[in-house]
ModelCIF file with pLDDT and N, C-alpha, C, O atoms, coordinates in Angstrom:
data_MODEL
#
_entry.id   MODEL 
#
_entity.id                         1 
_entity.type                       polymer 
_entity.pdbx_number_of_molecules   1 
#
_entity_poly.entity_id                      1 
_entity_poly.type                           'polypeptide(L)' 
_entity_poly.nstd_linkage                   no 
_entity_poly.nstd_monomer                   no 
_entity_poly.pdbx_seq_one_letter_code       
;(UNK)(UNK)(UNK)(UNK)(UNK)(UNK)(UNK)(UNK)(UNK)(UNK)(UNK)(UNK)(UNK)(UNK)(UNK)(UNK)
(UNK)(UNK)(UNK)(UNK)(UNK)(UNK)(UNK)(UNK)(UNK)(UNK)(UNK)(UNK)(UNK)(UNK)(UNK)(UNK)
(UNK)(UNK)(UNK)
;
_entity_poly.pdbx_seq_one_letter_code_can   XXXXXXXXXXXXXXXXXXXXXXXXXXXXXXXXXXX 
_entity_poly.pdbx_strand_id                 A 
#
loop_
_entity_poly_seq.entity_id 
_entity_poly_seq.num 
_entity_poly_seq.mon_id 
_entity_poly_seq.hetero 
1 1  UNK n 
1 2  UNK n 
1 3  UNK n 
1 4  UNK n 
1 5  UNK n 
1 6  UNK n 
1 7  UNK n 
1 8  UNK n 
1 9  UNK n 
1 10 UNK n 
1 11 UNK n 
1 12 UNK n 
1 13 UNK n 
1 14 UNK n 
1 15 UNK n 
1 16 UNK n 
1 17 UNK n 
1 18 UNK n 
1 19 UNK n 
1 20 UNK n 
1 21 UNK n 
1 22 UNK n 
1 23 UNK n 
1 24 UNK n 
1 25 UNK n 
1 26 UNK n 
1 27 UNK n 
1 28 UNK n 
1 29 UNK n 
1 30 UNK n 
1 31 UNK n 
1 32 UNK n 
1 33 UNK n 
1 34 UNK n 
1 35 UNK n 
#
_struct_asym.id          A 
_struct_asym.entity_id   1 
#
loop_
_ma_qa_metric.id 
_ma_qa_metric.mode 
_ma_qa_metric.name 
_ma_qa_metric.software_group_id 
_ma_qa_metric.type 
1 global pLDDT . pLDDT 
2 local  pLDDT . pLDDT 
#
_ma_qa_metric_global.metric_id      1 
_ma_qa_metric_global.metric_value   84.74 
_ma_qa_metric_global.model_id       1 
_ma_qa_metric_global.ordinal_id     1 
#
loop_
_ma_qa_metric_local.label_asym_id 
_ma_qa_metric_local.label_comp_id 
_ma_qa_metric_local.label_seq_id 
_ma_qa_metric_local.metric_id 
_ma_qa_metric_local.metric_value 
_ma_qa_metric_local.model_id 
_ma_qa_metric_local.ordinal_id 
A UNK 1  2 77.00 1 1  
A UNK 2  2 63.00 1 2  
A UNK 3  2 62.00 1 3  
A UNK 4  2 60.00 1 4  
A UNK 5  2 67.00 1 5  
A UNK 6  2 68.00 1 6  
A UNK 7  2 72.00 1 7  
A UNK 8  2 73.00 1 8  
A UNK 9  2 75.00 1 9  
A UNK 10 2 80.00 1 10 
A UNK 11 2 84.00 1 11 
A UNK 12 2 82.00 1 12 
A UNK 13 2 87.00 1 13 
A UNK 14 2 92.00 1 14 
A UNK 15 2 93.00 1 15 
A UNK 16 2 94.00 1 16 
A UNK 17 2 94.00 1 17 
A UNK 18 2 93.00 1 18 
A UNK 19 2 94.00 1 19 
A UNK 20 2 94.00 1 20 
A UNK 21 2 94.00 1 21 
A UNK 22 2 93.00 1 22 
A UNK 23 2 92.00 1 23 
A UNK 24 2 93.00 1 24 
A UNK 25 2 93.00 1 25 
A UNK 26 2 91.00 1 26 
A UNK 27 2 87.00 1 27 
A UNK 28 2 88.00 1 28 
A UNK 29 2 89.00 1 29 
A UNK 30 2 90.00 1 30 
A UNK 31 2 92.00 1 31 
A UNK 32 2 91.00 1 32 
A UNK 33 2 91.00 1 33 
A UNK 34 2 90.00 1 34 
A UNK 35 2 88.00 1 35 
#
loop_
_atom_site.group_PDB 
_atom_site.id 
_atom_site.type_symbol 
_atom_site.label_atom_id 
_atom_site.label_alt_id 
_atom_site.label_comp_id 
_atom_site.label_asym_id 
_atom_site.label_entity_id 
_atom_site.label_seq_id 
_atom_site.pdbx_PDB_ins_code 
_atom_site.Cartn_x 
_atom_site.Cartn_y 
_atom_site.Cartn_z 
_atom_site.occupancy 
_atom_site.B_iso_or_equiv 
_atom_site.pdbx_formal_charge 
_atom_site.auth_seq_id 
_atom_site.auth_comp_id 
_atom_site.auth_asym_id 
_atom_site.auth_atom_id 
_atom_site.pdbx_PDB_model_num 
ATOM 1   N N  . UNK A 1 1  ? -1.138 -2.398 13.863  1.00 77.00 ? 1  UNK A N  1 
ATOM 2   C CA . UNK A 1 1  ? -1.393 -1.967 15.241  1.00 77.00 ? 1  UNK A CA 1 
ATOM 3   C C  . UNK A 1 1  ? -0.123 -1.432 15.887  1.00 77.00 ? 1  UNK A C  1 
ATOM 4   O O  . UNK A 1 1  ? -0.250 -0.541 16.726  1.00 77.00 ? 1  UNK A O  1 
ATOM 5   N N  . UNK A 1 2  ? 1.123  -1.898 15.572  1.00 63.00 ? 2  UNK A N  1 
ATOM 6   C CA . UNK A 1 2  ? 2.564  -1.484 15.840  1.00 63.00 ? 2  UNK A CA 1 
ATOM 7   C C  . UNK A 1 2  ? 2.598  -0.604 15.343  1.00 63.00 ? 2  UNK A C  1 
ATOM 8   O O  . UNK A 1 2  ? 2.175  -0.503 14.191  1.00 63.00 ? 2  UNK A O  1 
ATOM 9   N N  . UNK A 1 3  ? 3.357  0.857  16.325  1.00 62.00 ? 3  UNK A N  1 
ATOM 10  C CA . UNK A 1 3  ? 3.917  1.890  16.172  1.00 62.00 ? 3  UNK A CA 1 
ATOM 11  C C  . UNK A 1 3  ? 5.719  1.860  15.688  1.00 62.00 ? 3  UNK A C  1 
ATOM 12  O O  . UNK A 1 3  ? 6.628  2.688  15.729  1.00 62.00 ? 3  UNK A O  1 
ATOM 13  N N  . UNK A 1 4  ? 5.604  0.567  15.281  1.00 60.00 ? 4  UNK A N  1 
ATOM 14  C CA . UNK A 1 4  ? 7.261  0.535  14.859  1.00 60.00 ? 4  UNK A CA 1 
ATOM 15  C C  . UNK A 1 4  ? 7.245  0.639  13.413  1.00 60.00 ? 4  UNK A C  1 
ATOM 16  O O  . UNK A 1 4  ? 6.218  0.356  12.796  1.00 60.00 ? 4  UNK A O  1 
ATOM 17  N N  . UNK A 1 5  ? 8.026  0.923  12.975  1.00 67.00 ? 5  UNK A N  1 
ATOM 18  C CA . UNK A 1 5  ? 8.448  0.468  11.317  1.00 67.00 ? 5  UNK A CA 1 
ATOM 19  C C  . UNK A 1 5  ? 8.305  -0.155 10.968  1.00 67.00 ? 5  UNK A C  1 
ATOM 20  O O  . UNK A 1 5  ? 8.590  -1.219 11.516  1.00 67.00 ? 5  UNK A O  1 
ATOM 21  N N  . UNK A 1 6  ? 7.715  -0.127 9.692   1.00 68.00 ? 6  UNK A N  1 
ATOM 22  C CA . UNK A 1 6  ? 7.161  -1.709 9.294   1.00 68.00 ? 6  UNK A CA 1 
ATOM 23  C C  . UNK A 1 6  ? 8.149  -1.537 7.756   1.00 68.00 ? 6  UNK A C  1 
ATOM 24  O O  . UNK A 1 6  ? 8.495  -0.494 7.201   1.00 68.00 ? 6  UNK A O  1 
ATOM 25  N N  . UNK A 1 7  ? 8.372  -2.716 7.426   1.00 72.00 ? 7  UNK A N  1 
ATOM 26  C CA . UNK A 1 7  ? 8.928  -2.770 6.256   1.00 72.00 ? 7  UNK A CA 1 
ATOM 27  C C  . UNK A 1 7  ? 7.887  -2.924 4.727   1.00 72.00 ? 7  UNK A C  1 
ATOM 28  O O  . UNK A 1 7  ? 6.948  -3.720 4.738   1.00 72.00 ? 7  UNK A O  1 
ATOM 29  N N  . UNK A 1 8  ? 8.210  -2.022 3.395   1.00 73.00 ? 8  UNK A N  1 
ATOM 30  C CA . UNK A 1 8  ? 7.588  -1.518 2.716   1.00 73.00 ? 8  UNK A CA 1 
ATOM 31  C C  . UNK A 1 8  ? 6.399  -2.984 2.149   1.00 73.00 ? 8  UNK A C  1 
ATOM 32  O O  . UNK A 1 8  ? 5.249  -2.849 1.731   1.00 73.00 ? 8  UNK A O  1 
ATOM 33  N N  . UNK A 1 9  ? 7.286  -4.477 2.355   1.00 75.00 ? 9  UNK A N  1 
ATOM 34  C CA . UNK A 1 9  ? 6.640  -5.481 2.036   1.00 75.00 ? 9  UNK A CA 1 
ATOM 35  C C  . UNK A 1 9  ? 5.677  -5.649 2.890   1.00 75.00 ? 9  UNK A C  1 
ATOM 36  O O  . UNK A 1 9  ? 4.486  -5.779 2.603   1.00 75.00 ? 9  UNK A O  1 
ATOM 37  N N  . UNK A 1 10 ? 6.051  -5.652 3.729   1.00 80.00 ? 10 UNK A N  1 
ATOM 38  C CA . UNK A 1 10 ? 5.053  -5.953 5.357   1.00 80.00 ? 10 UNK A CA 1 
ATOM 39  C C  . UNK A 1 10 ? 3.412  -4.573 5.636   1.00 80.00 ? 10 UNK A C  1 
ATOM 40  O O  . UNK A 1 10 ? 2.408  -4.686 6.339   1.00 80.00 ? 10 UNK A O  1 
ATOM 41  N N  . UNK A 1 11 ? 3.743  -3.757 4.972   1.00 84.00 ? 11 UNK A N  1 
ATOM 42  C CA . UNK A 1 11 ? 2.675  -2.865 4.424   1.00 84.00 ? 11 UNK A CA 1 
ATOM 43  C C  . UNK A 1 11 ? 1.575  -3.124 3.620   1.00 84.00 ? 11 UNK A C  1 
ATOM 44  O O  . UNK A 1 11 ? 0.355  -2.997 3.715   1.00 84.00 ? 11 UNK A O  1 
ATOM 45  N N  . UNK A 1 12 ? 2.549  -3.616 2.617   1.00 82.00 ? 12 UNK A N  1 
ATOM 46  C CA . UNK A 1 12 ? 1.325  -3.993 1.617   1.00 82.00 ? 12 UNK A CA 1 
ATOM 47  C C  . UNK A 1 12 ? 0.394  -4.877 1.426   1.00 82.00 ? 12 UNK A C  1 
ATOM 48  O O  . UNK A 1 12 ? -0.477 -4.996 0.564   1.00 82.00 ? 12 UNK A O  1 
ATOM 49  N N  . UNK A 1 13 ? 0.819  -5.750 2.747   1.00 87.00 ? 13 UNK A N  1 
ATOM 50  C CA . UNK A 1 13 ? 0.149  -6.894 3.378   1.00 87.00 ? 13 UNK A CA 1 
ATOM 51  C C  . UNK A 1 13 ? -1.242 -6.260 4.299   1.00 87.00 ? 13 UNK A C  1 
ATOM 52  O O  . UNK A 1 13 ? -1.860 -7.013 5.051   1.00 87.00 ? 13 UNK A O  1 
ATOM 53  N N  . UNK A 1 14 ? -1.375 -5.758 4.241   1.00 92.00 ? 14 UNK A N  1 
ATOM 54  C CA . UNK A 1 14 ? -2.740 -5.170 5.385   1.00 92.00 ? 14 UNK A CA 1 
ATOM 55  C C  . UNK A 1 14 ? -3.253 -4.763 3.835   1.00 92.00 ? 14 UNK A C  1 
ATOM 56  O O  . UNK A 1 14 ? -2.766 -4.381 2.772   1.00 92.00 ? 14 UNK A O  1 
ATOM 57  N N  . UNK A 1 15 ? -4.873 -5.181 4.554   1.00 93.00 ? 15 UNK A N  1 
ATOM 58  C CA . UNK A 1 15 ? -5.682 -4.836 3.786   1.00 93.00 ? 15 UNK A CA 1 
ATOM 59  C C  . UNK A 1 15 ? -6.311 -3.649 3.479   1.00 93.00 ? 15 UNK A C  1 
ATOM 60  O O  . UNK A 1 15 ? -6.875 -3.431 2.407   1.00 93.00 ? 15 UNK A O  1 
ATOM 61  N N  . UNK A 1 16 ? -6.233 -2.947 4.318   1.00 94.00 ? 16 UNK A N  1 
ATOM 62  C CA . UNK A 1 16 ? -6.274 -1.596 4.303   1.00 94.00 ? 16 UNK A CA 1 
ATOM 63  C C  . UNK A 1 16 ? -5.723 -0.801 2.732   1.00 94.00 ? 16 UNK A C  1 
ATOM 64  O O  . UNK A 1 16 ? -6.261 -0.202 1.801   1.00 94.00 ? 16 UNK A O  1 
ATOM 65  N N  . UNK A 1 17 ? -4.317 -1.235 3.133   1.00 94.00 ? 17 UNK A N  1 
ATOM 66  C CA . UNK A 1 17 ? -2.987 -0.664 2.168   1.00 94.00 ? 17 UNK A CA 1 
ATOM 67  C C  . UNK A 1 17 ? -3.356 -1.099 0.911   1.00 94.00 ? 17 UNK A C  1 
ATOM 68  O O  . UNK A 1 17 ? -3.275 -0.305 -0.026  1.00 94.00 ? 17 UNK A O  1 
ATOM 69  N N  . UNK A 1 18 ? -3.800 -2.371 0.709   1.00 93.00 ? 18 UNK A N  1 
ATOM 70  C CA . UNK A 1 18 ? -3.933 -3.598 -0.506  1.00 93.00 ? 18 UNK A CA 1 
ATOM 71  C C  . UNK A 1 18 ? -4.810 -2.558 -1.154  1.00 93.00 ? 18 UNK A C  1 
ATOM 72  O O  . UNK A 1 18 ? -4.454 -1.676 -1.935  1.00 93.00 ? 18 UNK A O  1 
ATOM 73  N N  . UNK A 1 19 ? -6.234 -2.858 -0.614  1.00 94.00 ? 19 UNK A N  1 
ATOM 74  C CA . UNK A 1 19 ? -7.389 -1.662 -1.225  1.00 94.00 ? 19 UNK A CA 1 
ATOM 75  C C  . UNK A 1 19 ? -6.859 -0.165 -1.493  1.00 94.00 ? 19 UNK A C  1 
ATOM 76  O O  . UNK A 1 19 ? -6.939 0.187  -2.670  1.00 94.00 ? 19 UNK A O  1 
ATOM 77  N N  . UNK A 1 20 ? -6.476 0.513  -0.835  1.00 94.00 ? 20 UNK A N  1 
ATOM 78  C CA . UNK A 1 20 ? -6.244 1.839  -1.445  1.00 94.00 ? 20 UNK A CA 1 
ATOM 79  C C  . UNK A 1 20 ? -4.824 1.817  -2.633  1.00 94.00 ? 20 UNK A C  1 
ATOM 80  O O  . UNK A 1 20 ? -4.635 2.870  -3.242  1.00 94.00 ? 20 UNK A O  1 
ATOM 81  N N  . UNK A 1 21 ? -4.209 1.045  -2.821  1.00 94.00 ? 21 UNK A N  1 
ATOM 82  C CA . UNK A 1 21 ? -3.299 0.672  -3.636  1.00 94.00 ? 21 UNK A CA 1 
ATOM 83  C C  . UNK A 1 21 ? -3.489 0.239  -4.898  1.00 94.00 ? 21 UNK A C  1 
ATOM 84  O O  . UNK A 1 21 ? -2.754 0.389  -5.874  1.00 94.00 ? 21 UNK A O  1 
ATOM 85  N N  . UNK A 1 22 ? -4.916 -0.516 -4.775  1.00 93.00 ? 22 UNK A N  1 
ATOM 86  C CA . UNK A 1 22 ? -5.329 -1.066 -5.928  1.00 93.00 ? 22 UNK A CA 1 
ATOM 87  C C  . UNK A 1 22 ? -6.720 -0.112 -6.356  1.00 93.00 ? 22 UNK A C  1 
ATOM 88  O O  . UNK A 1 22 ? -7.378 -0.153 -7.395  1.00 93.00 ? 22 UNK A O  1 
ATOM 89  N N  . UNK A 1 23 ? -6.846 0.523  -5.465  1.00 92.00 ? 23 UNK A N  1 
ATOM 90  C CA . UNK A 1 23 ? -8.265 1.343  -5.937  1.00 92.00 ? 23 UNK A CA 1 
ATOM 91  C C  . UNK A 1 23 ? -7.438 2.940  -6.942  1.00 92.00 ? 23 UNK A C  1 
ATOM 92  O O  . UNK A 1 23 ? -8.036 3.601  -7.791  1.00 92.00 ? 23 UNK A O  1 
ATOM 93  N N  . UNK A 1 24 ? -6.160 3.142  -6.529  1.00 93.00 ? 24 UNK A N  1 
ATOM 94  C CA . UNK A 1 24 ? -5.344 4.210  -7.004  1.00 93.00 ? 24 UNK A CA 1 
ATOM 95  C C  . UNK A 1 24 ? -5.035 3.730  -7.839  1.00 93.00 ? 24 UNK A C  1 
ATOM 96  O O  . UNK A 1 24 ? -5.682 4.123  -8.810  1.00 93.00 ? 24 UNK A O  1 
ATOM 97  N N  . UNK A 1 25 ? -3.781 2.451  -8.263  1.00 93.00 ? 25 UNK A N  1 
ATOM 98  C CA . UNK A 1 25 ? -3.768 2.161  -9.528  1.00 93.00 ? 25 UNK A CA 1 
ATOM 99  C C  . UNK A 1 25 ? -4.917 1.916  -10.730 1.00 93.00 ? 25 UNK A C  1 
ATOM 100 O O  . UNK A 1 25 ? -4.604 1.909  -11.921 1.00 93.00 ? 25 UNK A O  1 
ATOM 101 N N  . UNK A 1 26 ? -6.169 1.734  -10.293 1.00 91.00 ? 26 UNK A N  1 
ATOM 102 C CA . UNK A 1 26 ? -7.575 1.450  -11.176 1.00 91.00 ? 26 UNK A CA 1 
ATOM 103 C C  . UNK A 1 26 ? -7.768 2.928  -11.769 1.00 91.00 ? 26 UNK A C  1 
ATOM 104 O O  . UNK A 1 26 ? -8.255 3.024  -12.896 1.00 91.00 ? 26 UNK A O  1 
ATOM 105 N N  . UNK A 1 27 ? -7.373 4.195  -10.993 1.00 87.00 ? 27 UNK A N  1 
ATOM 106 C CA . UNK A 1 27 ? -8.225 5.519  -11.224 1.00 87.00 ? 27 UNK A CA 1 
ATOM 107 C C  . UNK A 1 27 ? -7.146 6.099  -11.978 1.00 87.00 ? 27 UNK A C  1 
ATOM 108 O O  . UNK A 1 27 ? -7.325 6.744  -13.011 1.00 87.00 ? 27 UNK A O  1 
ATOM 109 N N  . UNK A 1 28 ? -5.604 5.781  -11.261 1.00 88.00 ? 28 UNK A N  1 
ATOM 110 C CA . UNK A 1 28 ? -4.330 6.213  -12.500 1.00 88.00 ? 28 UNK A CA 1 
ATOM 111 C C  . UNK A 1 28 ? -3.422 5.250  -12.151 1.00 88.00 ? 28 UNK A C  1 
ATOM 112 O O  . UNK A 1 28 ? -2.991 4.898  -11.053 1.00 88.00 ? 28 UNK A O  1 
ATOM 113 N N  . UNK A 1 29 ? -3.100 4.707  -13.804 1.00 89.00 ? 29 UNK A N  1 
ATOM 114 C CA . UNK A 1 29 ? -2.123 3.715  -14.062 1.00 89.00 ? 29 UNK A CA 1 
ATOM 115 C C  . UNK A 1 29 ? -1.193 4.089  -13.838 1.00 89.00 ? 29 UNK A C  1 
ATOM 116 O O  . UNK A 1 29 ? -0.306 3.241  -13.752 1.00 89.00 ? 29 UNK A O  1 
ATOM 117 N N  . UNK A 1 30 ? -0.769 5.676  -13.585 1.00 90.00 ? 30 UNK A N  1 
ATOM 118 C CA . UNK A 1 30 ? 0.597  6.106  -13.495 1.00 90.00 ? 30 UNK A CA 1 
ATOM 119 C C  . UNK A 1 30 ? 1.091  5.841  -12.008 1.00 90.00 ? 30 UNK A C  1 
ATOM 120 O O  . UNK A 1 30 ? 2.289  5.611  -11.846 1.00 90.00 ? 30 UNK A O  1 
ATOM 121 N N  . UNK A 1 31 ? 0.542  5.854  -11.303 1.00 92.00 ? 31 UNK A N  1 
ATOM 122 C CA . UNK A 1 31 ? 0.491  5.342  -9.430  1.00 92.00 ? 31 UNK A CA 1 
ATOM 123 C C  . UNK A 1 31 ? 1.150  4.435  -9.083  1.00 92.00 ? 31 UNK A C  1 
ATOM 124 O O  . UNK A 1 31 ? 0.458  3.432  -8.904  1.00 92.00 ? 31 UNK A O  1 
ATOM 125 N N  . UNK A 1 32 ? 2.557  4.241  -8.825  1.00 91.00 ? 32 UNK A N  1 
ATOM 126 C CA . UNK A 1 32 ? 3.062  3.321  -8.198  1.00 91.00 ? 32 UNK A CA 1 
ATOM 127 C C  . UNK A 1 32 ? 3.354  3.188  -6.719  1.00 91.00 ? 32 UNK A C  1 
ATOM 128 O O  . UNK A 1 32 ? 4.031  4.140  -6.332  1.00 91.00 ? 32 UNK A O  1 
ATOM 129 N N  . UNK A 1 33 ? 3.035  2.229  -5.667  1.00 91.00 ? 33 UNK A N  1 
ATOM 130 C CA . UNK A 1 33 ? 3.013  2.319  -4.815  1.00 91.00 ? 33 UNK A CA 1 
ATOM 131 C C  . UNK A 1 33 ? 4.994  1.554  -4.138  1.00 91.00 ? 33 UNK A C  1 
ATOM 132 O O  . UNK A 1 33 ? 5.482  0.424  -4.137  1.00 91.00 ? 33 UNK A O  1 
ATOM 133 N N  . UNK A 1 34 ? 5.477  2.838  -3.713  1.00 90.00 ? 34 UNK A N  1 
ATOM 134 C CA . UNK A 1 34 ? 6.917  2.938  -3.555  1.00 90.00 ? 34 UNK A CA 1 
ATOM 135 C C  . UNK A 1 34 ? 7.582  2.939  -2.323  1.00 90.00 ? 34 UNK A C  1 
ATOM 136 O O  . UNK A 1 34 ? 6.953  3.526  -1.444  1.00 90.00 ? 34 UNK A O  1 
ATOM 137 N N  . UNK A 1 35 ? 8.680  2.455  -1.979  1.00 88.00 ? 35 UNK A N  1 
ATOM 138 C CA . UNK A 1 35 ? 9.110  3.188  -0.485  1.00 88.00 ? 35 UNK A CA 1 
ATOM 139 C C  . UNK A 1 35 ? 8.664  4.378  -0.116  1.00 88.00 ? 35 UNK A C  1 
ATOM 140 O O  . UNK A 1 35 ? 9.005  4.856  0.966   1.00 88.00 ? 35 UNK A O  1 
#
């Protein structure tokens, strides 16, 4: 909901992020989710 910076750990914590992170690595293994 913060318009501030979030740090790259603190991202991957929303579920949002989690799902499209893990739905990309499922479709290509090559997908790493990076700074």
């Amino acid at each position: 909901a913060t318009k501030n910076h979030l740090e790259f750990i603190e991202l991957s914590q929303y579920h949002a992020v989690a799902l499209f992170v893990q739905r990309a690595s499922a479709s290509y293994s090559r997908f790493e989710f990076t700074t």
